[in-house]
N, C-alpha and C. Protein backbone atom coordinates (compact mmCIF):
# COMPACT_ATOMS: atom_id res chain seq x y z
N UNK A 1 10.22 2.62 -30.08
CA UNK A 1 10.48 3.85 -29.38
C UNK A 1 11.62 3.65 -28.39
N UNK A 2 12.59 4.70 -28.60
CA UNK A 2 13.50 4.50 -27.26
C UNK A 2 13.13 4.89 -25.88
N UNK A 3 13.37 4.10 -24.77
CA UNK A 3 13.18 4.69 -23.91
C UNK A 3 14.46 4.90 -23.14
N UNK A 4 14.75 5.57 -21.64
CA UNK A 4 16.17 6.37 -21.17
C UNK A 4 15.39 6.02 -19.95
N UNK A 5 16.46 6.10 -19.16
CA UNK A 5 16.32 5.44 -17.38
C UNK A 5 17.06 7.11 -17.28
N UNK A 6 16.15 7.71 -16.25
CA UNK A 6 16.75 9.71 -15.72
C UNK A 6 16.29 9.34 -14.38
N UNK A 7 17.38 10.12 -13.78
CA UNK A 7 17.46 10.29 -12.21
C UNK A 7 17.45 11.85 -12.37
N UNK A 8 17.21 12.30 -11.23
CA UNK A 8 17.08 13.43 -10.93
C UNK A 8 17.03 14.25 -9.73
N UNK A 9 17.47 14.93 -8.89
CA UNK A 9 17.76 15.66 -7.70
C UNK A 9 16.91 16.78 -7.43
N UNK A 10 15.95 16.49 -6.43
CA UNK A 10 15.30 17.73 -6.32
C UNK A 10 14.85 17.86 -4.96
N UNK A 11 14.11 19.19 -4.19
CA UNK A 11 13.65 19.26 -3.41
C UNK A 11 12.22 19.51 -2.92
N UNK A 12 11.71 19.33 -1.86
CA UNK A 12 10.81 19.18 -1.48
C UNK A 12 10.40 19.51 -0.35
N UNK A 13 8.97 19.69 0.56
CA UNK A 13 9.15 20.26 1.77
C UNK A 13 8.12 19.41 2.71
N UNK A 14 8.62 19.12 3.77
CA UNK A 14 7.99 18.29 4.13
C UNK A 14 7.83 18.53 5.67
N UNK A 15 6.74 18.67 6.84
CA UNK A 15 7.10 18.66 7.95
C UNK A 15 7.96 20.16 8.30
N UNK A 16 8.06 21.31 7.32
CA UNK A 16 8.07 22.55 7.83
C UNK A 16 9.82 23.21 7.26
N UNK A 17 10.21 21.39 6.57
CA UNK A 17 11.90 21.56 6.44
C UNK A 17 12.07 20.91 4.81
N UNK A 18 12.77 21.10 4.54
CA UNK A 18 13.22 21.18 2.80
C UNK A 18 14.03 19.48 3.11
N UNK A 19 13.73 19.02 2.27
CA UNK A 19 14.40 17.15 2.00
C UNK A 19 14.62 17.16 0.62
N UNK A 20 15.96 16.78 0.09
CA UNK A 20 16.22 16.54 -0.88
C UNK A 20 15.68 14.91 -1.39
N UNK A 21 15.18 14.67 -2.69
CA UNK A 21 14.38 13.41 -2.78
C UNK A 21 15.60 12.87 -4.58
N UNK A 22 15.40 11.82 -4.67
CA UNK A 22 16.18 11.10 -5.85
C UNK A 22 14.81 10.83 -6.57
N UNK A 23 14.68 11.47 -7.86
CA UNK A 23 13.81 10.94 -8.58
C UNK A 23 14.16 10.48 -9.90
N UNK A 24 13.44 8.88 -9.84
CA UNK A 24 14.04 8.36 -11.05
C UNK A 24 12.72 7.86 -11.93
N UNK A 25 13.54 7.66 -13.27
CA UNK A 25 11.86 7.78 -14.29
C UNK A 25 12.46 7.25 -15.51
N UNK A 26 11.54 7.02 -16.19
CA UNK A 26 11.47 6.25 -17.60
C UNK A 26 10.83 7.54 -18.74
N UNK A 27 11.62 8.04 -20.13
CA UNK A 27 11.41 8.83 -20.35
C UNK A 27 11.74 8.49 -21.88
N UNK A 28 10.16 8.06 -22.68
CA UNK A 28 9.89 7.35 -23.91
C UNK A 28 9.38 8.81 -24.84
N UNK A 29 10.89 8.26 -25.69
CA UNK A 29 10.59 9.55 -26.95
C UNK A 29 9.34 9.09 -27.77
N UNK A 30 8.84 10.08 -28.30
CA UNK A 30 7.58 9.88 -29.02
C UNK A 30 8.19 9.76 -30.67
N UNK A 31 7.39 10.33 -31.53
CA UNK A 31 7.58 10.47 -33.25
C UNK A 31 6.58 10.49 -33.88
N UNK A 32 6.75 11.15 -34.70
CA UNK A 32 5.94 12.37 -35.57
C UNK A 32 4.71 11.14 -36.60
N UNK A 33 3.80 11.41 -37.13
CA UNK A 33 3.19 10.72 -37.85
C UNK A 33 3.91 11.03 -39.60
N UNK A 34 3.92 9.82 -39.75
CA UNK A 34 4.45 10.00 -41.68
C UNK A 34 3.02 9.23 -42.21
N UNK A 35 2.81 10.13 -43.28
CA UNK A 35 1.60 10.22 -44.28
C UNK A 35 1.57 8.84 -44.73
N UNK A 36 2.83 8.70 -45.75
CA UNK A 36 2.90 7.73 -46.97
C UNK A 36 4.58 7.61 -46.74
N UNK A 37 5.22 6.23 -46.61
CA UNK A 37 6.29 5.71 -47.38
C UNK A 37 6.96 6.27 -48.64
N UNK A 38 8.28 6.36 -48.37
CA UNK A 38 9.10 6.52 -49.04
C UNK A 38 8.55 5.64 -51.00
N UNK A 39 7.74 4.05 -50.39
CA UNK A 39 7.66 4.00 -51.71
C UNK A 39 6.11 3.75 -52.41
N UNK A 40 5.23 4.92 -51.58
CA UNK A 40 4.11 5.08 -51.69
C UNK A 40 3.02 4.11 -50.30
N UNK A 41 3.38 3.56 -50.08
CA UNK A 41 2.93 2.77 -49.12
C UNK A 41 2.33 3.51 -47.81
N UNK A 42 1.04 3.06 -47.52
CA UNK A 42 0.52 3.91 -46.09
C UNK A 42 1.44 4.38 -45.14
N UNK A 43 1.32 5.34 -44.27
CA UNK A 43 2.90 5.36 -43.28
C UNK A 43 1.80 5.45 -42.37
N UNK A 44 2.17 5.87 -41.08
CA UNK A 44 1.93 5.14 -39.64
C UNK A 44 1.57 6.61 -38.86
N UNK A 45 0.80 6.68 -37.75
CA UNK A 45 0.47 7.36 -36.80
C UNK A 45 0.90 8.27 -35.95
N UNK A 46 1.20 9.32 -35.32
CA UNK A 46 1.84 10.21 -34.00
C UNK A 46 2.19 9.19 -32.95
N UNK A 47 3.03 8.94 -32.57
CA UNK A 47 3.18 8.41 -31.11
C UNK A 47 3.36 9.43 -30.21
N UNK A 48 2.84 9.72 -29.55
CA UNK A 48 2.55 10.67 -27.90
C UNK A 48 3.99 10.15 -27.07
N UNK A 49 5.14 10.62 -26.86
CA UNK A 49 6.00 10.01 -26.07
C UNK A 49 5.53 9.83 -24.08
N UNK A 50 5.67 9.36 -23.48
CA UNK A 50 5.59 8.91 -22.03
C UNK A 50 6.96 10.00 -21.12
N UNK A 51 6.42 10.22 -20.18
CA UNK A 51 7.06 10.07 -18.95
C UNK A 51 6.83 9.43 -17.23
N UNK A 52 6.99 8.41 -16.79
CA UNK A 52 6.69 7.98 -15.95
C UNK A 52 7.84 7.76 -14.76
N UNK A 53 7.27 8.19 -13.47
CA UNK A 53 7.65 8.30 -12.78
C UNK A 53 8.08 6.64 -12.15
N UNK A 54 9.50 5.87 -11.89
CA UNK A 54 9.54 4.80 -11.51
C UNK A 54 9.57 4.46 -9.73
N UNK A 55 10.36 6.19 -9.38
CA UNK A 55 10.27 5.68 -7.64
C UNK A 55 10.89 7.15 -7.20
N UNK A 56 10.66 7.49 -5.89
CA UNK A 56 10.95 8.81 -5.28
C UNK A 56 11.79 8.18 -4.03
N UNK A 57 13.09 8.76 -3.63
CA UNK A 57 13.18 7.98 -1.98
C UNK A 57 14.26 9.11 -1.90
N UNK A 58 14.54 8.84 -0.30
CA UNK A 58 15.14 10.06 0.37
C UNK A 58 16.62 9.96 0.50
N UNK A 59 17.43 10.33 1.11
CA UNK A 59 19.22 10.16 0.61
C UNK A 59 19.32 8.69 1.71
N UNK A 60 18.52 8.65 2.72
CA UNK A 60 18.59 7.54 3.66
C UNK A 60 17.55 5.96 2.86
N UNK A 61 17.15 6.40 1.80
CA UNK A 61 16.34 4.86 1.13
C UNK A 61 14.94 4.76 1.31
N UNK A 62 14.39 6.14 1.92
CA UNK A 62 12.75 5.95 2.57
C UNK A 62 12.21 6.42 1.57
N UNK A 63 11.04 5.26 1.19
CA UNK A 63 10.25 6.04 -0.56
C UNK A 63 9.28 7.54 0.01
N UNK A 64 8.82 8.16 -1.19
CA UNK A 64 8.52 9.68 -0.98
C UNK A 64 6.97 9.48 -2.15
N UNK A 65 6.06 9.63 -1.64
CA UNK A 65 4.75 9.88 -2.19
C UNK A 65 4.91 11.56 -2.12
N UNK A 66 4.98 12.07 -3.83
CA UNK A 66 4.96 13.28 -4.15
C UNK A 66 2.98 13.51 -4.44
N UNK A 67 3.47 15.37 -4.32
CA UNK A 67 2.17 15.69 -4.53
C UNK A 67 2.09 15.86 -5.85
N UNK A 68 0.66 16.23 -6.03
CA UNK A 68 0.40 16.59 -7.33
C UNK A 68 1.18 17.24 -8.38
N UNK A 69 1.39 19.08 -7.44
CA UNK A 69 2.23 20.06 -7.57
C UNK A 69 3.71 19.23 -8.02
N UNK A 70 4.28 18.49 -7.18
CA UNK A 70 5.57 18.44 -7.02
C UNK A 70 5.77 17.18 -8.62
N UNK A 71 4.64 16.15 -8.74
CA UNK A 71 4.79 15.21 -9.53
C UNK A 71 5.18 15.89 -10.95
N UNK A 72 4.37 16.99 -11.15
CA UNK A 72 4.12 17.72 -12.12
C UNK A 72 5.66 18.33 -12.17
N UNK A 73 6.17 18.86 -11.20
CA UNK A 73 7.70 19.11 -11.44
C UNK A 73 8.86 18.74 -11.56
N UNK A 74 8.10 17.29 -10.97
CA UNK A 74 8.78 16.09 -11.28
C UNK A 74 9.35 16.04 -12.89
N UNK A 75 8.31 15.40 -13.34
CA UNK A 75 8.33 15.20 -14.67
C UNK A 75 8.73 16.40 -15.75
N UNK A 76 8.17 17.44 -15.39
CA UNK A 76 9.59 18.56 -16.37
C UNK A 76 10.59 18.25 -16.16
N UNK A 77 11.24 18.24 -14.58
CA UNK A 77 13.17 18.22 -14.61
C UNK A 77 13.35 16.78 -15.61
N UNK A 78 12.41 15.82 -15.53
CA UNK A 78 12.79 14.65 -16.17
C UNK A 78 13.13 14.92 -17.65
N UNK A 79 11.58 15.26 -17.85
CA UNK A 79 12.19 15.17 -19.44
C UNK A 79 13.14 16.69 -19.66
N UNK A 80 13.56 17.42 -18.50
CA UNK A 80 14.70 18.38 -19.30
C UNK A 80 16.15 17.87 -19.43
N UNK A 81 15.81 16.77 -18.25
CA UNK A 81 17.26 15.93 -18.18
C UNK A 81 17.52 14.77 -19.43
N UNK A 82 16.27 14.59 -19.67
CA UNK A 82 16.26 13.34 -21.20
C UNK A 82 16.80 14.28 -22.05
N UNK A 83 16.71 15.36 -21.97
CA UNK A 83 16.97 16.51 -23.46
C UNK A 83 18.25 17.00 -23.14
N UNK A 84 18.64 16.80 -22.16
CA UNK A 84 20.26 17.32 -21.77
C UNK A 84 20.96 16.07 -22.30
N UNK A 85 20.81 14.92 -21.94
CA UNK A 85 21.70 13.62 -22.60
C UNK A 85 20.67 13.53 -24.12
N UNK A 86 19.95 13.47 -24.56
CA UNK A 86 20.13 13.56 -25.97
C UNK A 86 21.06 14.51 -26.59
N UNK A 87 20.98 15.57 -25.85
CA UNK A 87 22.23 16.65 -26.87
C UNK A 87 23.64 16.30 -26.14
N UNK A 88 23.46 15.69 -25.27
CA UNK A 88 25.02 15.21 -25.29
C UNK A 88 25.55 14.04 -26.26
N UNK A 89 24.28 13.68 -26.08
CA UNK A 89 24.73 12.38 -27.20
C UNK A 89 25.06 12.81 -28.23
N UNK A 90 24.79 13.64 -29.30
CA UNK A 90 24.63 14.43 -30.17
C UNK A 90 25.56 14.87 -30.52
N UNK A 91 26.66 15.13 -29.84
CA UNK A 91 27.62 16.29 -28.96
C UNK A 91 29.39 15.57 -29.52
């Protein structure tokens, strides 16, 4: 499976004021299950692809414990940004 190193720019609110945070992540394509081989032979399983969050920190270097809410939004911009450089790659 490939995996892609994504950074990402987002905000957050903290203490009553908006902080921009750097979020960076590991973002493992999955693949489809095949039945049977090309030359009859068993073929292999679904892989579920990953996204994991590697570290959050602030424009000054201070790490950022996201919430639930925010982790969760985390990880969309991630994998929308894995899908922006796959089609660039593409491209």
């Amino acid at each position: 499976m490939k995996a892609k190193h994504v950074e990402i720019f987002m905000f957050i609110f903290r203490d009553d004021r908006e902080v921009e945070v750097l979020v960076e992540g590991t973002v493992t394509e999955g693949y489809p299950a095949r039945f049977y081989m090309s030359n009859g032979d068993p073929g292999y399983p679904a892989e579920d692809g990953e996204t994991e969050i590697d570290s959050v920190s602030t424009e000054d270097g201070s790490d950022v414990e996201l919430t639930d809410e925010e982790t969760s939004q985390a990880i969309e911009k991630l994998l929308e940004a894995s899908a922006d450089l796959l089609e660039e790659s593409v491209d």
